[in-house]
N, C-alpha and C. Protein backbone atom coordinates (compact mmCIF):
# COMPACT_ATOMS: atom_id res chain seq x y z
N UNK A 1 138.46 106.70 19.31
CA UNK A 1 139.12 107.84 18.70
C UNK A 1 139.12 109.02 19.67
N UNK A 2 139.95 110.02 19.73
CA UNK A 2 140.27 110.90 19.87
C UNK A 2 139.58 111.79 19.80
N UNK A 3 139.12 112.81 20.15
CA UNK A 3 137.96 113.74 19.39
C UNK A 3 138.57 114.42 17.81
N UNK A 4 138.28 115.04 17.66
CA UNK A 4 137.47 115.60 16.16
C UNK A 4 138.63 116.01 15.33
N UNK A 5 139.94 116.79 16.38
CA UNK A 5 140.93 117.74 16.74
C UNK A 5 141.81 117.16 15.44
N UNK A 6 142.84 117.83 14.43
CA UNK A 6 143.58 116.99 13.87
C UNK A 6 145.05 117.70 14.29
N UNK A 7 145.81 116.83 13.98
CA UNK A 7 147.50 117.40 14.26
C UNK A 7 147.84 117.94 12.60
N UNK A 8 149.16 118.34 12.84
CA UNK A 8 149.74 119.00 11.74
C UNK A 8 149.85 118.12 10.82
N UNK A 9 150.29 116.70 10.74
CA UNK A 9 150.34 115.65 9.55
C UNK A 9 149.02 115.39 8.90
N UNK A 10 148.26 115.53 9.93
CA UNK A 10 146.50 115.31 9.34
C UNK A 10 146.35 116.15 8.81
N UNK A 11 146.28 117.64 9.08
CA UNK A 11 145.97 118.70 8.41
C UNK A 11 146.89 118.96 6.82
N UNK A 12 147.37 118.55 6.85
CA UNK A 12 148.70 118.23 5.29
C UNK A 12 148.45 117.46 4.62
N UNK A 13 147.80 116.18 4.90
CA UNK A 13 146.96 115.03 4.10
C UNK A 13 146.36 115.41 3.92
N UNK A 14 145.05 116.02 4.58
CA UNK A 14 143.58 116.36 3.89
C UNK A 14 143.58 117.80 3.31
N UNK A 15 144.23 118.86 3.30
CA UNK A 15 145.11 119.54 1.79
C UNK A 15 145.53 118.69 0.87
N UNK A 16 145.99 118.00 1.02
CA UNK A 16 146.81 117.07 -0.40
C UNK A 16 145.53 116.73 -1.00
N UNK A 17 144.78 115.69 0.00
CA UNK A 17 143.25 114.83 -0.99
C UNK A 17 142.77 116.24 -1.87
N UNK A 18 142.38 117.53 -1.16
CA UNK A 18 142.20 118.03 -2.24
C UNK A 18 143.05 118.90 -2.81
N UNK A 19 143.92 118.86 -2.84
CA UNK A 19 144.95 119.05 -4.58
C UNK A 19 144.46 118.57 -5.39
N UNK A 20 144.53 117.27 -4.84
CA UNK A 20 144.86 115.65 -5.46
C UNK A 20 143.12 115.73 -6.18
N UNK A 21 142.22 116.07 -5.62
CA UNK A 21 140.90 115.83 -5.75
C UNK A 21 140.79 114.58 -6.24
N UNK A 22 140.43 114.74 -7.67
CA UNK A 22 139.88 113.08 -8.21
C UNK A 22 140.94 112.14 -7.98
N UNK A 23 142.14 112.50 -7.92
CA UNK A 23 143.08 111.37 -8.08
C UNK A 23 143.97 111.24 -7.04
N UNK A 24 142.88 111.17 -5.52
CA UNK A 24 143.96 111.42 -4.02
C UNK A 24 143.57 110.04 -3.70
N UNK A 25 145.02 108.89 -3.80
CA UNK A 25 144.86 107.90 -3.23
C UNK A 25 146.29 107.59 -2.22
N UNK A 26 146.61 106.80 -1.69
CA UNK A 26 147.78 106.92 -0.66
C UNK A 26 149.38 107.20 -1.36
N UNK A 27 149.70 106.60 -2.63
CA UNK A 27 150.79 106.80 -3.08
C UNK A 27 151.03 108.35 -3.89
N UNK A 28 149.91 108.77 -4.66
CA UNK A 28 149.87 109.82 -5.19
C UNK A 28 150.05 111.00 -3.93
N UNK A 29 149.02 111.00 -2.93
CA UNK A 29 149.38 111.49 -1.47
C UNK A 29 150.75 111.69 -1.04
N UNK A 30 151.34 110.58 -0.98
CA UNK A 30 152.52 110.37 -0.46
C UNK A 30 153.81 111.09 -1.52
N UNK A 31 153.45 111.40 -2.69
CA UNK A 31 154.48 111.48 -3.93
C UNK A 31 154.03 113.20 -3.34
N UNK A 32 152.46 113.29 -3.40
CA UNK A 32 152.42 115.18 -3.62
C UNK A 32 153.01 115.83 -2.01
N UNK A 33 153.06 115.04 -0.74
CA UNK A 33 153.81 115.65 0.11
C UNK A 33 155.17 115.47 -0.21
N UNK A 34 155.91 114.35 -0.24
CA UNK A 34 157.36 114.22 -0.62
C UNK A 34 157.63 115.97 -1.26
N UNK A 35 157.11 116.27 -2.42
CA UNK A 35 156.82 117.35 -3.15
C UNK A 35 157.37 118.50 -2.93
N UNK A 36 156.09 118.43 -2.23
CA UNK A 36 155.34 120.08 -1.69
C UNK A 36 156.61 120.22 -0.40
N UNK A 37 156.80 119.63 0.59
CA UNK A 37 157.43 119.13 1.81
C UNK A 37 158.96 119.14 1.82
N UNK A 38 159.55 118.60 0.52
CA UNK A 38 160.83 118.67 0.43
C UNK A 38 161.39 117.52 1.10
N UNK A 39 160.81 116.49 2.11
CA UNK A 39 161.24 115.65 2.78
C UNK A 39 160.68 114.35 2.63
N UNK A 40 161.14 113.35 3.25
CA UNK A 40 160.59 111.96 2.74
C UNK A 40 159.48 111.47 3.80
N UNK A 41 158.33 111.13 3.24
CA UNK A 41 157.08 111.19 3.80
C UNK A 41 156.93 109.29 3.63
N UNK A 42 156.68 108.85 4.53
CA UNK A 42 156.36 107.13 4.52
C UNK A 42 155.02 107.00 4.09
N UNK A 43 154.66 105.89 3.10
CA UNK A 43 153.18 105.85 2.76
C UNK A 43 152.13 105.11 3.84
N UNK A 44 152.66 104.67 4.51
CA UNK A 44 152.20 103.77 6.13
C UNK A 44 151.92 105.05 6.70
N UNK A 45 152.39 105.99 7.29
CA UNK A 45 152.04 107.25 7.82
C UNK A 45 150.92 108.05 6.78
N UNK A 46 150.87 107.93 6.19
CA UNK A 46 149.50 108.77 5.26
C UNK A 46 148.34 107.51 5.29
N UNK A 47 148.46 106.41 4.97
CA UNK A 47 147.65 105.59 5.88
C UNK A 47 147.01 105.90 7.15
N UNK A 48 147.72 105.70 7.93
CA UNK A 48 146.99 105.86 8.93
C UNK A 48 146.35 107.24 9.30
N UNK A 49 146.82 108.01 8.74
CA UNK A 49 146.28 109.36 8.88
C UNK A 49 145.00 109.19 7.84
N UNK A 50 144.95 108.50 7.27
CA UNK A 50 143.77 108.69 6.56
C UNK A 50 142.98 107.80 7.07
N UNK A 51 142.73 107.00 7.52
CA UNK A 51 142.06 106.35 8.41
C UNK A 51 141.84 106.83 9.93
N UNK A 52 142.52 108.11 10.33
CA UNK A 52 142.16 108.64 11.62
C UNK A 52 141.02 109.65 10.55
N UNK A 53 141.51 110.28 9.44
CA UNK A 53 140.70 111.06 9.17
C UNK A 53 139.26 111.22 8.79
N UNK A 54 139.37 109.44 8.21
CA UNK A 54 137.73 108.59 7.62
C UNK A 54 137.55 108.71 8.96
N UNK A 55 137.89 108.06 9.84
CA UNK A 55 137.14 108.17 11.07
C UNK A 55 136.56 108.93 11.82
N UNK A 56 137.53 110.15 11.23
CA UNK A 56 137.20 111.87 12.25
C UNK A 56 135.88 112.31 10.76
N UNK A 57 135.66 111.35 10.34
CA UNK A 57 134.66 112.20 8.96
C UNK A 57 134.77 112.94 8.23
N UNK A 58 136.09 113.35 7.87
CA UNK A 58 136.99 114.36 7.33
C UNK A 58 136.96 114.23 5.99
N UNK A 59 137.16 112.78 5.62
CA UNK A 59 137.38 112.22 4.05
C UNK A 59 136.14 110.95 3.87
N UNK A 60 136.60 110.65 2.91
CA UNK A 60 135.59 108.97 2.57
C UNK A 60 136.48 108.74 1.62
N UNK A 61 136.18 107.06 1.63
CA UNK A 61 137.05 106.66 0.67
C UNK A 61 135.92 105.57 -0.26
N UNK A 62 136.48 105.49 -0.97
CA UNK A 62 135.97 104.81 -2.43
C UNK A 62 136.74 103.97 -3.58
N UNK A 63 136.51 102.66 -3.87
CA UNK A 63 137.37 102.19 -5.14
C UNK A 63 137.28 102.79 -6.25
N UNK A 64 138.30 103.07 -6.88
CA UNK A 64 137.92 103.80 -8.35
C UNK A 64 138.08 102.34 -9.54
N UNK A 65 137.90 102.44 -10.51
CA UNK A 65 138.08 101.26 -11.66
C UNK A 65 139.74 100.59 -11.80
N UNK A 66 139.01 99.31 -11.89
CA UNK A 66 140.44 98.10 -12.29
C UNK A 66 140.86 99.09 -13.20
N UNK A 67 142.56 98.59 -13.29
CA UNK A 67 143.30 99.43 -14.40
C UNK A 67 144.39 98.11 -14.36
N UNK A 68 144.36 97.55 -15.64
CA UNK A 68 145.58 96.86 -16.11
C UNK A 68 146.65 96.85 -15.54
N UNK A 69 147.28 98.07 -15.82
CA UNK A 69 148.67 98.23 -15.04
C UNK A 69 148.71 97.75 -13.68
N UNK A 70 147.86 98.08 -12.91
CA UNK A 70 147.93 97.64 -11.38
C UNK A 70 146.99 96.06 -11.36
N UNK A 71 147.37 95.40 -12.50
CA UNK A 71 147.13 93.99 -12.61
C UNK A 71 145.29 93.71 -12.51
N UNK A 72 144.54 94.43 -12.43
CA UNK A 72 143.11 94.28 -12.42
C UNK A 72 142.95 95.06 -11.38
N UNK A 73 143.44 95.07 -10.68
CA UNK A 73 143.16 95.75 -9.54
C UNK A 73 142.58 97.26 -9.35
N UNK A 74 141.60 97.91 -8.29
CA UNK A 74 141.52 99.30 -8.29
C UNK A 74 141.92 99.62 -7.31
N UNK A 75 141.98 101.09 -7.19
CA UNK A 75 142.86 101.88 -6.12
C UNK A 75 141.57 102.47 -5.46
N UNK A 76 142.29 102.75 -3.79
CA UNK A 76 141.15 103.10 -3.22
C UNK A 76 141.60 104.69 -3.28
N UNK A 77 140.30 105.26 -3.47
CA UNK A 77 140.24 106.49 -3.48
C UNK A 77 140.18 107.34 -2.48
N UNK A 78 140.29 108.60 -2.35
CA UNK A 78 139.55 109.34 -0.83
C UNK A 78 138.94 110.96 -1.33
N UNK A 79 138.12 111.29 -0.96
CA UNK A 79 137.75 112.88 -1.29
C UNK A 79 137.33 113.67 0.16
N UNK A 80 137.72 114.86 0.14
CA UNK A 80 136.76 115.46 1.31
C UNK A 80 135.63 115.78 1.53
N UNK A 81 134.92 115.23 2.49
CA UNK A 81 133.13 115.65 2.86
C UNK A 81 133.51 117.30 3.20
N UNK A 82 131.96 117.42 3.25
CA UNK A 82 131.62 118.89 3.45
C UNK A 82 132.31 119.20 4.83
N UNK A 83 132.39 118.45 6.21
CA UNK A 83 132.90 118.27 7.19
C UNK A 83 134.39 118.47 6.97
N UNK A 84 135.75 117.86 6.01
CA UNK A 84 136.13 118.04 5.99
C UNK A 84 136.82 119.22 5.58
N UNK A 85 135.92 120.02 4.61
CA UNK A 85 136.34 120.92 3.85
C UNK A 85 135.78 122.22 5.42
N UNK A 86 135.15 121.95 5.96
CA UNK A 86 135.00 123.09 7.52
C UNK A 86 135.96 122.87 8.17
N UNK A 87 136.40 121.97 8.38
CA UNK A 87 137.56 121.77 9.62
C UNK A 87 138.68 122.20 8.86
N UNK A 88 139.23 122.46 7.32
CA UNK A 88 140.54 122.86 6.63
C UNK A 88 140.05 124.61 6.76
N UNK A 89 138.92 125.02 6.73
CA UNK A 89 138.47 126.44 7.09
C UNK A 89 138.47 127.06 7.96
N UNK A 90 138.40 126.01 9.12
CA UNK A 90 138.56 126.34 10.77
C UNK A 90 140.05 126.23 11.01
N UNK A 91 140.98 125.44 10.54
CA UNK A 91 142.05 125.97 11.00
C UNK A 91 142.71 126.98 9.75
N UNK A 92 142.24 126.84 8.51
CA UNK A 92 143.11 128.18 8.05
C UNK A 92 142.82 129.67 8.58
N UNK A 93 141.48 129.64 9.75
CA UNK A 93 141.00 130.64 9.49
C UNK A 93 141.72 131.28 11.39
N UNK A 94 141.34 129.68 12.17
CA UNK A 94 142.41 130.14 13.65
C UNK A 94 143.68 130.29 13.07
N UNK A 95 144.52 129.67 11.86
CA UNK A 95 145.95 129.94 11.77
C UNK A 95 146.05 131.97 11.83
N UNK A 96 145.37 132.00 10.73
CA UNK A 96 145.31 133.41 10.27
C UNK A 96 145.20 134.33 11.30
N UNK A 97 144.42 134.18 11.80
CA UNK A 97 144.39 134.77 13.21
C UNK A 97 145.18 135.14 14.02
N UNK A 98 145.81 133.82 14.49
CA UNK A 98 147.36 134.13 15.26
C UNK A 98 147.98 134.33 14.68
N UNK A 99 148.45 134.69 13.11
CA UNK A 99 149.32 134.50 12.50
C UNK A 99 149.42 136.83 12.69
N UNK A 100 148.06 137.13 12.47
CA UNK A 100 147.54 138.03 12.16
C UNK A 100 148.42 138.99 13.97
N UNK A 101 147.85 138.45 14.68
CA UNK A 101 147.99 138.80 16.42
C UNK A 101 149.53 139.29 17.08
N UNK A 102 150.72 138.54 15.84
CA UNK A 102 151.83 138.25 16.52
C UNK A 102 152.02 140.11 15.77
N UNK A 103 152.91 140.35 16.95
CA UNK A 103 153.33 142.30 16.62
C UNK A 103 154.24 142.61 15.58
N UNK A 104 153.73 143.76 14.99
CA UNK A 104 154.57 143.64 13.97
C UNK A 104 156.64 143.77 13.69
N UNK A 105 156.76 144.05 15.20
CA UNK A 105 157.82 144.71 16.01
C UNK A 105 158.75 142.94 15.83
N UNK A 106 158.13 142.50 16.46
CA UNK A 106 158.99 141.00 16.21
C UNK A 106 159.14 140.50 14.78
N UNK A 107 158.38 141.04 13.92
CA UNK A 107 159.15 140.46 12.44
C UNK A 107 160.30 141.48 12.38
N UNK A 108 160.22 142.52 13.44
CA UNK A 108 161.25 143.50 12.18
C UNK A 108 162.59 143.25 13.56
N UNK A 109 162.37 142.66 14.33
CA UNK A 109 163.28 142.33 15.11
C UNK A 109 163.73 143.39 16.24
N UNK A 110 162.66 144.07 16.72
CA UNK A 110 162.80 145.16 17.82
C UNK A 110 162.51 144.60 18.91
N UNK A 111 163.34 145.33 19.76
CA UNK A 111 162.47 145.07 21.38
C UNK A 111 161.13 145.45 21.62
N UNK A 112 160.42 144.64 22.38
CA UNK A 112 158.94 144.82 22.80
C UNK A 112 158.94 145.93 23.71
């Protein structure tokens, strides 16, 4: 792996898990970006992002209970560790920052 670092799709999944909290599994994921996003999000791509993210220690995942409808079967779950919930703090908090830095002259559309 990669180090620790996440890209913009990672950082949008592990917001969603917690929206999603108890009930963040890949399709629900995939339905709350479609959503939020306005655009069509592949559930293979939130996959694997969630598996870079178990890996980066970001999330964990877990089976939740057979349910009829999905034929006996359970769904795998995911929540964020304490780790993850620092790294969604560390970048809301560098976003803010630069977000904070840029002059106020360029929103209003003046020359520098």
């Amino acid at each position: 792996m990669k180090g620790k670092n996440i890209g913009e799709f990672e950082e949008l999944v592990l917001l969603t898990v917690g929206i999603l909290h108890e009930n963040a599994y890949g399709l629900s994921i995939t339905d709350e970006l479609e959503s939020r996003l306005k655009r069509k999000v592949t559930i293979s791509s939130v996959h694997k992002a969630l598996v870079r993210l178990e890996g980066k220690g970001y999330v964990r995942s877990y089976m939740g209970v057979a349910s009829e409808v999905r034929g006996g079967r359970a769904k795998k779950l995911y929540q964020l560790t304490s780790t993850g919930r620092e790294e969604l703090n560390h970048s809301r908090e560098l976003r803010n920052t630069m977000w904070e830095a840029v002059p106020k002259i360029v929103w209003e559309g003046g020359k520098l």
